[in-house]
Protein backbone atom coordinates (compact mmCIF):
# COMPACT_ATOMS: atom_id res chain seq x y z
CA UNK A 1 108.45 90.10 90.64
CA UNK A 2 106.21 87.30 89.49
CA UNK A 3 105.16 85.11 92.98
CA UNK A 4 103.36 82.29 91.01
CA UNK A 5 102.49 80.95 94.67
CA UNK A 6 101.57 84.16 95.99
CA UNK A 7 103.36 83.01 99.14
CA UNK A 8 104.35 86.61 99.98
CA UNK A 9 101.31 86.99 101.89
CA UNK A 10 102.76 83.85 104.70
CA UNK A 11 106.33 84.31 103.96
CA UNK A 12 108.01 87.68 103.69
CA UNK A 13 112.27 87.93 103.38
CA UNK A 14 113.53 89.67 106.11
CA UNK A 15 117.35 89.74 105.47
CA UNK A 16 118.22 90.31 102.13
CA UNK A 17 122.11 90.85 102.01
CA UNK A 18 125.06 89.15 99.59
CA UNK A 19 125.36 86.06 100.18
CA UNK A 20 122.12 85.45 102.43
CA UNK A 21 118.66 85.66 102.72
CA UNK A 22 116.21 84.91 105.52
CA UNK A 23 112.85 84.38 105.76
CA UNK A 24 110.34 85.04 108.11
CA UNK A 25 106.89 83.82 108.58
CA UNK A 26 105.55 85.28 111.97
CA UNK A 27 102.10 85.03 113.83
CA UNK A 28 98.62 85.36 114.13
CA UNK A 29 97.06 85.86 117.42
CA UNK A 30 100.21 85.28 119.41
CA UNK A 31 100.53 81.82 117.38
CA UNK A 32 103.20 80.98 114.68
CA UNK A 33 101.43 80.70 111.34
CA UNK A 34 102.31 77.24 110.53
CA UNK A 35 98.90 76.16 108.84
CA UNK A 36 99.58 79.06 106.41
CA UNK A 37 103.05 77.98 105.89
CA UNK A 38 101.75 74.71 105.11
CA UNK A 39 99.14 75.60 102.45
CA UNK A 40 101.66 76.96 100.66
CA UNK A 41 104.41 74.40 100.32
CA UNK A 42 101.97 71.91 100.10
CA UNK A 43 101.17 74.36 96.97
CA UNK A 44 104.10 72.87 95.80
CA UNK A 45 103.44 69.38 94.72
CA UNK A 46 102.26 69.47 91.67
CA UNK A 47 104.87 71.63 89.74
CA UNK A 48 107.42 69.44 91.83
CA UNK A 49 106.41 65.94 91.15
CA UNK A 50 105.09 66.37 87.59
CA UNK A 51 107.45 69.46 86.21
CA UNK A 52 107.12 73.04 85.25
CA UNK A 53 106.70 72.32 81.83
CA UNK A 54 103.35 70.34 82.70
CA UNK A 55 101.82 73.20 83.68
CA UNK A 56 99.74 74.11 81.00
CA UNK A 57 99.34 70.58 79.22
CA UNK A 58 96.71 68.73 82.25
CA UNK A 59 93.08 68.69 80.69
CA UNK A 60 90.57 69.17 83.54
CA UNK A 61 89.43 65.74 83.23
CA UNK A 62 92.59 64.88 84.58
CA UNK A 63 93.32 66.84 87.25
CA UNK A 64 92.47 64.72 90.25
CA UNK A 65 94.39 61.76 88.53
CA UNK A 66 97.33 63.88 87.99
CA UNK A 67 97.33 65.74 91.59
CA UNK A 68 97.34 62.09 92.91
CA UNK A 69 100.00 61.06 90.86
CA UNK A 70 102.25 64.22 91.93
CA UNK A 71 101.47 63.17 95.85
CA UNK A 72 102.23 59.86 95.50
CA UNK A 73 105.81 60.47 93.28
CA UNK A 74 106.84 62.17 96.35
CA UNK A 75 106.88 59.57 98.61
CA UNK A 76 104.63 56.52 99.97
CA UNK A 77 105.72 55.73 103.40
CA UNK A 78 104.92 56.29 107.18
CA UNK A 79 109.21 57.17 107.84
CA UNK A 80 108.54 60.65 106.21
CA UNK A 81 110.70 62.37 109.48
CA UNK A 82 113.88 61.14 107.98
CA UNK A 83 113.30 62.30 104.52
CA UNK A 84 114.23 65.27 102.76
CA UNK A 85 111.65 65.56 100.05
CA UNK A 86 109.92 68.76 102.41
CA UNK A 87 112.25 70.38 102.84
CA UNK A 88 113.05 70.23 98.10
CA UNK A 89 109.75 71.74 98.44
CA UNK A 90 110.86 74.93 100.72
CA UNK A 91 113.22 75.44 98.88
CA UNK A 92 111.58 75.01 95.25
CA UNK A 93 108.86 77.50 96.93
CA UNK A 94 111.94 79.87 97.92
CA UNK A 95 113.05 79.59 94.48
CA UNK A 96 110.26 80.39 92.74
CA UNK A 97 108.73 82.86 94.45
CA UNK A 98 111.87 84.90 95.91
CA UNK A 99 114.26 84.49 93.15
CA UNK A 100 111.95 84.60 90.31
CA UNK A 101 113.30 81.24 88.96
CA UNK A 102 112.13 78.67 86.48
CA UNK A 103 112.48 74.98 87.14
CA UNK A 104 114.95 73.23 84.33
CA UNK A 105 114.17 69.64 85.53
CA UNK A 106 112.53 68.06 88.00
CA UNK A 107 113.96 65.93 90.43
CA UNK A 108 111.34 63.56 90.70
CA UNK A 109 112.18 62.43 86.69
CA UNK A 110 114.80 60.47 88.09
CA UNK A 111 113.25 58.11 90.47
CA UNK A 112 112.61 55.08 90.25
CA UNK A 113 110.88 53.73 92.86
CA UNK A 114 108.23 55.70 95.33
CA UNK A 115 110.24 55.33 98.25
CA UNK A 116 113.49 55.78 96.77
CA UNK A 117 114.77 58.93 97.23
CA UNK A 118 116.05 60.72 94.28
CA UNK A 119 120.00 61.51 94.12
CA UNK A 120 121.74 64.42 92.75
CA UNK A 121 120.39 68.34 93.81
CA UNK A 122 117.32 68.76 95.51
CA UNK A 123 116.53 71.67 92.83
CA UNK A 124 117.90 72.50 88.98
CA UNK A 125 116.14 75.70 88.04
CA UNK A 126 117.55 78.56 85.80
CA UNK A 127 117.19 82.55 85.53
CA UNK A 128 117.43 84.63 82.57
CA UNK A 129 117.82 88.42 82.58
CA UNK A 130 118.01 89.79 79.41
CA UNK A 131 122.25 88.74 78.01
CA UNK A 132 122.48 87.37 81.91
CA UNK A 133 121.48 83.36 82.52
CA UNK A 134 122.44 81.35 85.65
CA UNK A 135 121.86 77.62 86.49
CA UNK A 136 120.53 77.46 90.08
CA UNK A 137 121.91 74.12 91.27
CA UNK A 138 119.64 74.23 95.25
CA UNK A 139 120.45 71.83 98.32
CA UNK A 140 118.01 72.08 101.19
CA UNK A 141 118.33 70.55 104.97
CA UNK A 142 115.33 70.10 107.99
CA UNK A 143 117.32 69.87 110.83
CA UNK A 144 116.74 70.44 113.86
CA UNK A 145 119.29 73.28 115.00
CA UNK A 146 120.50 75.80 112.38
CA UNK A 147 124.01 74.94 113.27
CA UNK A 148 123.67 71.16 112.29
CA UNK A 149 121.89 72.03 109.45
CA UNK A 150 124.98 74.59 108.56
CA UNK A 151 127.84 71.86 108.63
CA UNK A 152 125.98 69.57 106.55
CA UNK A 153 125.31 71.94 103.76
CA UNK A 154 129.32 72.93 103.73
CA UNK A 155 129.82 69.23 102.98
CA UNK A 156 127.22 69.56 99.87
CA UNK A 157 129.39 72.57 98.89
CA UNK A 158 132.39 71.01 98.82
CA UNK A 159 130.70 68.04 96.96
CA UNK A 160 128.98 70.31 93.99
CA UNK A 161 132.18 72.25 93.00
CA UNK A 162 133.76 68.67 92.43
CA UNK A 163 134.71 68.04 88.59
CA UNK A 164 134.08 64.88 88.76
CA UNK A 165 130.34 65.39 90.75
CA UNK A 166 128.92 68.07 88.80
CA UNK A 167 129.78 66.47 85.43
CA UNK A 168 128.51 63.34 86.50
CA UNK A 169 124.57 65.35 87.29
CA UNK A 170 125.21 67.08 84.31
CA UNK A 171 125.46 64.18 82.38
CA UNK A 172 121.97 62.73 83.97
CA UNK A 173 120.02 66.13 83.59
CA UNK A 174 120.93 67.13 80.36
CA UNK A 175 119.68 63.62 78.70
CA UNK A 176 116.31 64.81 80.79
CA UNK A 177 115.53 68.36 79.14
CA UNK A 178 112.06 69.37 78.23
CA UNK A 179 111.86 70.56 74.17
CA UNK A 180 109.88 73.78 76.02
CA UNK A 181 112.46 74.92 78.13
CA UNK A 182 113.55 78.75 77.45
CA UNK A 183 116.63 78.74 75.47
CA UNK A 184 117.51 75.04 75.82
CA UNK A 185 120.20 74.96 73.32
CA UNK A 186 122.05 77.47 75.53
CA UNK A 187 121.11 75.16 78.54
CA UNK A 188 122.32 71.77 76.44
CA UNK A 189 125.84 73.91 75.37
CA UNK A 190 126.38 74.65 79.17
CA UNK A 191 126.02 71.03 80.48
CA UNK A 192 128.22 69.73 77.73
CA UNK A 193 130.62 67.01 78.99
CA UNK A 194 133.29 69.31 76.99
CA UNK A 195 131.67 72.54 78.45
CA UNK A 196 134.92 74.08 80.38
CA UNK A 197 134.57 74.72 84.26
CA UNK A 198 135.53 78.23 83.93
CA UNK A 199 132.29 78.62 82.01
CA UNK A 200 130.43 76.67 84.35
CA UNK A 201 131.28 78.19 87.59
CA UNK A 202 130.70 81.40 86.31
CA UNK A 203 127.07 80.68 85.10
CA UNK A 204 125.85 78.79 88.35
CA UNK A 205 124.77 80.13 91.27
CA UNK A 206 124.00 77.27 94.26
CA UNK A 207 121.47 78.12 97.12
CA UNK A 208 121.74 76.27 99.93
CA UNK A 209 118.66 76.56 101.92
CA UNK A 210 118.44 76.07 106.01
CA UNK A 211 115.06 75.09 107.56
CA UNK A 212 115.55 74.60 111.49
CA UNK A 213 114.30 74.99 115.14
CA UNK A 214 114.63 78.07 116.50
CA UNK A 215 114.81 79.21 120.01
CA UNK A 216 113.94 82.23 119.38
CA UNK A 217 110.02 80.81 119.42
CA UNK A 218 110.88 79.97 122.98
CA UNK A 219 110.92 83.37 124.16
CA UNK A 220 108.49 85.72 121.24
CA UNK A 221 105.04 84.88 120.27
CA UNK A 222 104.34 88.32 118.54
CA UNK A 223 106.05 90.28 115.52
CA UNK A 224 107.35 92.88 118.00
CA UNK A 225 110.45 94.38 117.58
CA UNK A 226 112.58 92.09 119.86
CA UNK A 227 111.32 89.22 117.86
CA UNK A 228 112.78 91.22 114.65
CA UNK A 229 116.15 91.48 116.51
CA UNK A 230 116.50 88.25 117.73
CA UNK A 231 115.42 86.90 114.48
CA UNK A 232 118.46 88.96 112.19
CA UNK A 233 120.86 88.34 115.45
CA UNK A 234 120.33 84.52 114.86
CA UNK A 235 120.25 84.25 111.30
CA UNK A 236 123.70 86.73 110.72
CA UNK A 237 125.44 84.29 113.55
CA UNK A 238 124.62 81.51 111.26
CA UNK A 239 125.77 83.17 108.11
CA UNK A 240 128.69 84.24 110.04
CA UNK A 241 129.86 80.56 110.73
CA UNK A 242 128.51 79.59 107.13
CA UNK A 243 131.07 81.88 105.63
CA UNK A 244 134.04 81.28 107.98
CA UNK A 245 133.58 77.19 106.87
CA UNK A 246 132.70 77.33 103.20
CA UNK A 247 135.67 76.17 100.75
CA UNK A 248 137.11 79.42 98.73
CA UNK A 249 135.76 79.59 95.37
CA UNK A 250 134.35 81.81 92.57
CA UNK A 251 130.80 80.21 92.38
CA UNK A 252 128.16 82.26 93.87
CA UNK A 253 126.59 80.41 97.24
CA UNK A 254 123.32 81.75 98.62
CA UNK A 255 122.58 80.94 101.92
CA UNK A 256 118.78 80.60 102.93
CA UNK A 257 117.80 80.38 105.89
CA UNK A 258 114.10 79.48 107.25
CA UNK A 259 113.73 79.45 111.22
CA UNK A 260 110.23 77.40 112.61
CA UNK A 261 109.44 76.72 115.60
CA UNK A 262 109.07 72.75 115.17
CA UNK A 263 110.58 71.23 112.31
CA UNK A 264 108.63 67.67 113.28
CA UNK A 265 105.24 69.38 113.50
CA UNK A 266 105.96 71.14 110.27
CA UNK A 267 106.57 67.86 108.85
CA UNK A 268 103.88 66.17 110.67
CA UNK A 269 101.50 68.67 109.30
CA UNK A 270 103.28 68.45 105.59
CA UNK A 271 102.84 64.61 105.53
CA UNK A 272 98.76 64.81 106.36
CA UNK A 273 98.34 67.58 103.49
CA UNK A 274 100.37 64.59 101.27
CA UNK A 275 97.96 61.95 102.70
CA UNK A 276 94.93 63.75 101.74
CA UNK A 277 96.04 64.42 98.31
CA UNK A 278 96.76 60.51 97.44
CA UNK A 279 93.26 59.72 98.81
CA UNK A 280 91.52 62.02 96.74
């Protein structure tokens, strides 16, 4: 699988079942790797802010204007520890890397203002396996216990596998589309305001990723084996409750779930990476 940010080398996925994955990033000399962590979703930025299909159209005599431009889309405010935009970035890095995805859209096309935050998902990105294409359609929550984190992501399911809510998005993203996309006339036939739900629910799938304090950091400062227990213990008790309060339905829901020690320092951490890159 193609890792275009290599972040397999910080980030490896632990649990790998139906239905849930979980990922684990570890230490280094008895300390959890968040610097690491942080290089790579800060990695990020770029294809987030200015979209995937940017990528090979920035001259290098505009690369430090452009890198500026992507930090400052993302936000331009000191009240960054109530803001989601991180954790879009997780779980565009998840995505990508993990799931072997390519972005459709970025969210960042519909903003308006810097510190504005953009409605609608936190990710639109699509796979295609030979006859076999999905519409990834992410959420993604920083909270600080996994279980908080949990109920409000049942409320986004309930919300995406509304009629009236996903046709509504649809309607927004599809006026959006890059000409380079892969396939886009399939894409533009699937987010047709005509386009049936049967069709749609059965050519989405909607990750829902968790980033949250863990105790677990409390007690294990080394990637011993009782780390490795308490780690899938945690994460299947989550899944668990995610499963017993998710509404029925045929759409495929992946759970993804990202323990830290600190959510606040992660963000803390995420936010001076940002600075630097608007002051370049």
């Amino acid at each position: 699988m193609s890792r275009p940010f290599k972040s397999d080398l910080v980030i490896n996925e632990h649990i790998s079942d139906i239905g849930v994955k979980a990922y684990h990033v570890g230490f280094d000399r008895n300390q959890f790797r968040l610097q690491p962590l942080v290089d790579i979703i800060r990695n990020v930025i770029p294809e987030f802010s200015l979209g995937y299909h940017c990528g090979d159209n920035i001259p290098l005599t505009e690369i430090v204007e452009r890198l500026k431009e992507a930090a400052d889309t993302v936000y331009l405010t000191e009240k960054y520890q109530t803001r989601g935009e991180f954790g879009e970035l997780i779980l565009h890095l998840l995505l990508r890397d993990f799931h072997n995805t390519i972005p459709l859209i970025s969210k960042m096309y519909f903003k308006d203002s810097h510190n504005v935050p953009a409605h609608g998902f936190d990710g639109v990105q699509i796979t295609i396996k030979g006859e076999e294409k999905k519409l990834w359609l992410g959420e993604s929550k920083l909270y600080k216990t996994g279980k908080g984190g949990i109920r409000d992501l049942i409320s986004d399911i309930n919300k995406h596998v509304n009629e009236d809510y996903i046709r509504k998005e649809f309607n927004l993203i599809s006026r959006k589309l890059p000409n380079s996309v892969p396939e886009i006339e399939y894409w533009r036939k699937l987010l047709d305001k005509h386009q049936t739900l049967d069709k749609i629910f059965s050519n989405i799938v909607i990750p829902m990723v968790c980033t949250y304090n863990s105790s677990i950091f409390n007690i294990h400062n080394d990637n011993t084996k009782e780390y490795f227990d308490d780690f899938v213990n945690e994460c299947n008790d989550l899944f668990d409750g995610f499963n017993k309060s998710k509404p029925v339905t045929n759409v495929e829901i992946i759970l993804l779930l990202l323990p830290v020690p600190d959510k606040d320092a992660l963000n803390n951490e995420l936010d001076k990476r940002l600075k630097s890159m608007q002051n370049i």
